[in-house]
N, C-alpha and C. Protein backbone atom coordinates (compact mmCIF):
# COMPACT_ATOMS: atom_id res chain seq x y z
N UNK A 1 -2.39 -0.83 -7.74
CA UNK A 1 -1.93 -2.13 -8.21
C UNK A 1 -3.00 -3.19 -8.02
N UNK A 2 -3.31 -3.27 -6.96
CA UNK A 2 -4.35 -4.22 -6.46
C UNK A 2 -6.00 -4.35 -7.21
N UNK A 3 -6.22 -4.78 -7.91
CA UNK A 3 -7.78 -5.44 -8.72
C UNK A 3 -7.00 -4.40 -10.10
N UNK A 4 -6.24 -4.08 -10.47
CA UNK A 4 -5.88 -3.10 -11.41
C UNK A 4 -6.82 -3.02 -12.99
N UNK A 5 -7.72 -2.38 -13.60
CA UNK A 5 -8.31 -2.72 -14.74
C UNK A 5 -7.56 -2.83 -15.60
N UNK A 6 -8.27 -4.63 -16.64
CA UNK A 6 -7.26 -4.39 -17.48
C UNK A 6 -6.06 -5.57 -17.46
N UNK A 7 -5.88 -5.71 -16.09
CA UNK A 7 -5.09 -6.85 -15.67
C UNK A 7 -5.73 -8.13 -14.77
N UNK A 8 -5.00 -9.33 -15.17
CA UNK A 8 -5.83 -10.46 -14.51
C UNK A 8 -4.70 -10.57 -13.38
N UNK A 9 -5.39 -11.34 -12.30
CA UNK A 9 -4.76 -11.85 -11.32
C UNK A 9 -3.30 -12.60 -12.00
N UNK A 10 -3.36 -13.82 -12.15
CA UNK A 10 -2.23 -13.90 -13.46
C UNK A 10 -1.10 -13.70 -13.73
N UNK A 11 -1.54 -12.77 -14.55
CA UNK A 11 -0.93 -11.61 -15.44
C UNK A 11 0.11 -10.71 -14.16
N UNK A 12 -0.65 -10.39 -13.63
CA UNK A 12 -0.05 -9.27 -12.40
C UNK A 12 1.86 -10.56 -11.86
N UNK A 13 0.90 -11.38 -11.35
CA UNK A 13 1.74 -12.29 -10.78
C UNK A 13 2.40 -12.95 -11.03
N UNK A 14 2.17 -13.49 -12.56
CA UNK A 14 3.71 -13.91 -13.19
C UNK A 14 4.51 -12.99 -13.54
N UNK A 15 4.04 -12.01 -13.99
CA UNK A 15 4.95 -10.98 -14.42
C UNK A 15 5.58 -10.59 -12.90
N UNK A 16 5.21 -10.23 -11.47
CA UNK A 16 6.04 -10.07 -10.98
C UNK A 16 6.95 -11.54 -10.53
N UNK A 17 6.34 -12.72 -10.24
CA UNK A 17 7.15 -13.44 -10.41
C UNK A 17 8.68 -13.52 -11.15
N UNK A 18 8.28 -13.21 -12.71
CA UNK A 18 9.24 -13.36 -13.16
C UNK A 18 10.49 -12.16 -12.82
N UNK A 19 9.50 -10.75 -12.77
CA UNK A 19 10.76 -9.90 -12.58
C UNK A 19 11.79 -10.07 -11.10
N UNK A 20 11.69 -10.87 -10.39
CA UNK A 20 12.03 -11.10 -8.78
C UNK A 20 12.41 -12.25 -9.00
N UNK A 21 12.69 -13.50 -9.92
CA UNK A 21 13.48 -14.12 -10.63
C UNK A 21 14.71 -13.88 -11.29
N UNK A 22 14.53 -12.05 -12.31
CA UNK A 22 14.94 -12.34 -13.05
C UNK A 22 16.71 -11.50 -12.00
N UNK A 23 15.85 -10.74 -11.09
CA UNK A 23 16.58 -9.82 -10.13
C UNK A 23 17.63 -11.09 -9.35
N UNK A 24 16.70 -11.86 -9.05
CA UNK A 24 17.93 -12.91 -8.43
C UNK A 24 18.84 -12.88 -9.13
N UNK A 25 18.47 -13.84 -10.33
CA UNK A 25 19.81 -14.27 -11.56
C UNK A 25 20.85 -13.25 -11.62
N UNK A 26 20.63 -12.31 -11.77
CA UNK A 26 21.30 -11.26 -11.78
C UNK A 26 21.97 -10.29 -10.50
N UNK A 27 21.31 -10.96 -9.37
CA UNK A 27 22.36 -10.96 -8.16
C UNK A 27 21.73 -9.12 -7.78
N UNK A 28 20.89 -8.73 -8.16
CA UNK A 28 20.54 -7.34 -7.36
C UNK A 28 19.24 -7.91 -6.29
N UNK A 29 19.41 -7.06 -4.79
CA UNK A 29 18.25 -7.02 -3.56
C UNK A 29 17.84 -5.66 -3.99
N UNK A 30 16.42 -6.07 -4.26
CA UNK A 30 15.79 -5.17 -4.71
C UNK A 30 15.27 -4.48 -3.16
N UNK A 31 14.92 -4.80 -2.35
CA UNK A 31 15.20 -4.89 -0.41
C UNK A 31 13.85 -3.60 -0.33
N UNK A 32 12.69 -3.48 -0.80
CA UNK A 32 11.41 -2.66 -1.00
C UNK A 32 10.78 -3.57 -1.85
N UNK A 33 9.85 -4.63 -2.12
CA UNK A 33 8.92 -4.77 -2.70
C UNK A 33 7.91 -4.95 -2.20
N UNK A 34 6.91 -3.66 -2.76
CA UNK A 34 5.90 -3.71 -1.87
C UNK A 34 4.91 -3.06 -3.04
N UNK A 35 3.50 -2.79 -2.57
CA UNK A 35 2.54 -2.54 -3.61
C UNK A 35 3.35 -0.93 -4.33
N UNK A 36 3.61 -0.54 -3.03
CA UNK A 36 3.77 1.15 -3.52
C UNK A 36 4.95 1.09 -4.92
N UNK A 37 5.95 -0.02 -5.09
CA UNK A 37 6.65 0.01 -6.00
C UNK A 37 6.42 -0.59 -6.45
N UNK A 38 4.92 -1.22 -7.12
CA UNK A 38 4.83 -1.74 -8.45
C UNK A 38 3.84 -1.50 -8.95
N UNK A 39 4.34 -0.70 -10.31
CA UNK A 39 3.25 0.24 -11.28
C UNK A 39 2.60 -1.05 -12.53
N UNK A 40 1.56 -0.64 -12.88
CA UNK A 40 0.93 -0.91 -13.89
C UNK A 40 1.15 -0.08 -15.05
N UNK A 41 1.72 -0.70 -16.42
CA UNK A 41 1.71 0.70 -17.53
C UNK A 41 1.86 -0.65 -18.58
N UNK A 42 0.93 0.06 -19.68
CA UNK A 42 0.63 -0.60 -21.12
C UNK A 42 0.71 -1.91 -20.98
N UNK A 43 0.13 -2.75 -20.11
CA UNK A 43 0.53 -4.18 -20.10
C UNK A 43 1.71 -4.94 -19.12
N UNK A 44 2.15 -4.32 -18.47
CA UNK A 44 3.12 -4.56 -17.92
C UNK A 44 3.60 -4.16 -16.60
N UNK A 45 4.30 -5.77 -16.20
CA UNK A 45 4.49 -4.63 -14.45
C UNK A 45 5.54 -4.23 -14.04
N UNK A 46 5.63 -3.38 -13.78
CA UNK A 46 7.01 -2.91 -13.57
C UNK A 46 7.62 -2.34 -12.15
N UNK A 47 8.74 -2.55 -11.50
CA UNK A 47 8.95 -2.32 -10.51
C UNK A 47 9.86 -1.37 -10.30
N UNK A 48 9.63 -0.57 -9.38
CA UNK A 48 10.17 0.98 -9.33
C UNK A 48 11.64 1.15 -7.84
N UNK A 49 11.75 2.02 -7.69
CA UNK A 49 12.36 2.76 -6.39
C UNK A 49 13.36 1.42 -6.37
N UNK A 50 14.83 1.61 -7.07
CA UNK A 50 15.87 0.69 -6.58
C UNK A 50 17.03 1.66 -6.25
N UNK A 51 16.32 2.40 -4.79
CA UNK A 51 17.34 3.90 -4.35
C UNK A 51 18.01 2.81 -3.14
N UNK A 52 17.65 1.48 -2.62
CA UNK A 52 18.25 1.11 -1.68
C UNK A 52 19.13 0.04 -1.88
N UNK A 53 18.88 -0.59 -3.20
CA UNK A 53 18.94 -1.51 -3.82
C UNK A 53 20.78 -2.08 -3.86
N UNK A 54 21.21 -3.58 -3.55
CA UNK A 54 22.38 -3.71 -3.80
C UNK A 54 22.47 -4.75 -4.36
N UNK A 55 23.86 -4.80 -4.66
CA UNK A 55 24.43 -6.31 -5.65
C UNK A 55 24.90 -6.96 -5.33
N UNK A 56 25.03 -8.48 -5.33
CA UNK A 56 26.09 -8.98 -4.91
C UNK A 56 27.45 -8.62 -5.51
N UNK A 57 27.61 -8.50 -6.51
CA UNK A 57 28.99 -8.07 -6.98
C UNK A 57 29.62 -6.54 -6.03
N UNK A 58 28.46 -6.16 -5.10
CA UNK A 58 29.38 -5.06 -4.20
C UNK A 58 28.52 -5.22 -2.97
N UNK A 59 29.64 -6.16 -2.15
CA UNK A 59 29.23 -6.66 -1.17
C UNK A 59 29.48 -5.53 -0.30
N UNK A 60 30.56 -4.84 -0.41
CA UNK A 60 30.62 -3.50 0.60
C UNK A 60 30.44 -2.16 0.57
N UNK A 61 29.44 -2.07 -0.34
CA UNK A 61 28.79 -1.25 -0.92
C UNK A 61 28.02 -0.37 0.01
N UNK A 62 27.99 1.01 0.33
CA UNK A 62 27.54 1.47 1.71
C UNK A 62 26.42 2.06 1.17
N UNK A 63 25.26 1.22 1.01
CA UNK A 63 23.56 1.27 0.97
C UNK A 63 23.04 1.17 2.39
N UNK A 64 23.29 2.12 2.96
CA UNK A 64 22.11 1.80 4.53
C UNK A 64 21.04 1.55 4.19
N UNK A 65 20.07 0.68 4.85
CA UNK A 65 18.82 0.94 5.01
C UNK A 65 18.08 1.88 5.14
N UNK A 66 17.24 2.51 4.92
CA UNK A 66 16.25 3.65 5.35
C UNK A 66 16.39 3.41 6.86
N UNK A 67 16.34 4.51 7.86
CA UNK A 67 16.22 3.95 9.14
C UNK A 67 14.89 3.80 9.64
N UNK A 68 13.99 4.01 8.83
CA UNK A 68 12.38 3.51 9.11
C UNK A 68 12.25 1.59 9.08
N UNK A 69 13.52 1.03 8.21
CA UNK A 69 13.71 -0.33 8.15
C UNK A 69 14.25 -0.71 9.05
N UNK A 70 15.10 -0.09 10.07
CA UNK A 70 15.96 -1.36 10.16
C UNK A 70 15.16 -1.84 11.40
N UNK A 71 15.77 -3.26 11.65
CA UNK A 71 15.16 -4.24 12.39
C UNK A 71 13.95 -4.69 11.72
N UNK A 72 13.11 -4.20 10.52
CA UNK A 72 12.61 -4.76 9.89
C UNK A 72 12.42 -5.23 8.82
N UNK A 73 13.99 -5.48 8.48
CA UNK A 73 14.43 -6.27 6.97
C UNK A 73 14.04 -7.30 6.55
N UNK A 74 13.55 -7.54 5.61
CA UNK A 74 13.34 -9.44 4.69
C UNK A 74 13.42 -9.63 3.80
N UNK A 75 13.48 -10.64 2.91
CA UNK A 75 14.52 -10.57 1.76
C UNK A 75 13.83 -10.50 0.70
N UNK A 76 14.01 -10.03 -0.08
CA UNK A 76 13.24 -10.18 -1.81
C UNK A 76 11.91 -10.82 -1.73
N UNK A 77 12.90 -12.40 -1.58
CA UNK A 77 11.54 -13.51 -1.43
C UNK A 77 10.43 -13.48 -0.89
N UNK A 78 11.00 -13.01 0.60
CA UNK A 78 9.70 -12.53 1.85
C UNK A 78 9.13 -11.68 1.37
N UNK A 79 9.67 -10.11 0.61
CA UNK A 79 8.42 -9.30 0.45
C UNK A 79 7.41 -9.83 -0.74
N UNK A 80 8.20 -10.62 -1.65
CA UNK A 80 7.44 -10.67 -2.94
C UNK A 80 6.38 -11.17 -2.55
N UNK A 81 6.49 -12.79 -1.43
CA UNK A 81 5.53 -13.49 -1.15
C UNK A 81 4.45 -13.18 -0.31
N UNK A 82 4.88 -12.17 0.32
CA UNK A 82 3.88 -11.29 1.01
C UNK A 82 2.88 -10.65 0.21
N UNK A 83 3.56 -10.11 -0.62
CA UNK A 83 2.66 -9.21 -2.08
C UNK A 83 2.03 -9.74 -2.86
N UNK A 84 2.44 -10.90 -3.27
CA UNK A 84 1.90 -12.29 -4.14
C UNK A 84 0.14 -12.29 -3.57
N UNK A 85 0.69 -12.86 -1.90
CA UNK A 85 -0.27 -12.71 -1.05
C UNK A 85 -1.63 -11.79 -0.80
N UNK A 86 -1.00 -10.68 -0.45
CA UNK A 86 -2.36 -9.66 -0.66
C UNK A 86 -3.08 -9.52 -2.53
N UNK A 87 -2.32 -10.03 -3.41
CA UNK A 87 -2.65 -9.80 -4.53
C UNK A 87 -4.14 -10.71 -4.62
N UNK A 88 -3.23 -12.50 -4.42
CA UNK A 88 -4.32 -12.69 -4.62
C UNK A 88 -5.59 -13.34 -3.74
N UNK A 89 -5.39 -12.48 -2.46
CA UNK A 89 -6.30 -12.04 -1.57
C UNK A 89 -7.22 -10.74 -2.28
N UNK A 90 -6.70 -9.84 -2.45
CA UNK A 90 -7.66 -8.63 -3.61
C UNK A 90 -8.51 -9.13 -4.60
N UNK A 91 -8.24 -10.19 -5.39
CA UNK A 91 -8.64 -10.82 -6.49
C UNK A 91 -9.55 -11.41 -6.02
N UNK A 92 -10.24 -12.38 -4.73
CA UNK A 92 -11.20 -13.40 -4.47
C UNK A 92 -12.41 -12.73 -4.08
């Protein structure tokens, strides 16, 4: 993902911007965003692995965490901005 050919700093980052926008609106924790789940293909970024993933519309929905997570949960926002982060740390 990181310096990806082909793709600008940008490009990478609005597009995930927008998809972690669009996940809010739509009320799914995507609760993994991290480099390993976001692919590069034909232009586009796309975000993968929503095996943990929940909705608000099912609040009691029995999605455990991986137990490699717990105690180290953060929310959408936190990972995106973390990722945002190393992105465009890679780029300078």
């Amino acid at each position: 993902l990181i310096r990806a050919r082909g793709f600008s700093m940008d490009e990478v980052c609005s597009q995930l911007r927008y998809i972690i926008a669009t996940l809010a609106i739509k009320g799914i924790h995507h609760r993994d965003i991290t480099e390993h789940n976001v692919l590069l293909h034909n232009g586009f970024v796309v975000l993968i692995d929503f095996g943990g993933s929940r909705w608000n519309w099912e609040p009691d929905a029995p999605v455990p965490l991986p137990e490699v997570m717990h105690g180290m949960y953060r929310s959408d926002q936190q990972q995106a901005t973390d990722l945002l982060k190393q992105i465009e740390e890679a780029w300078k």
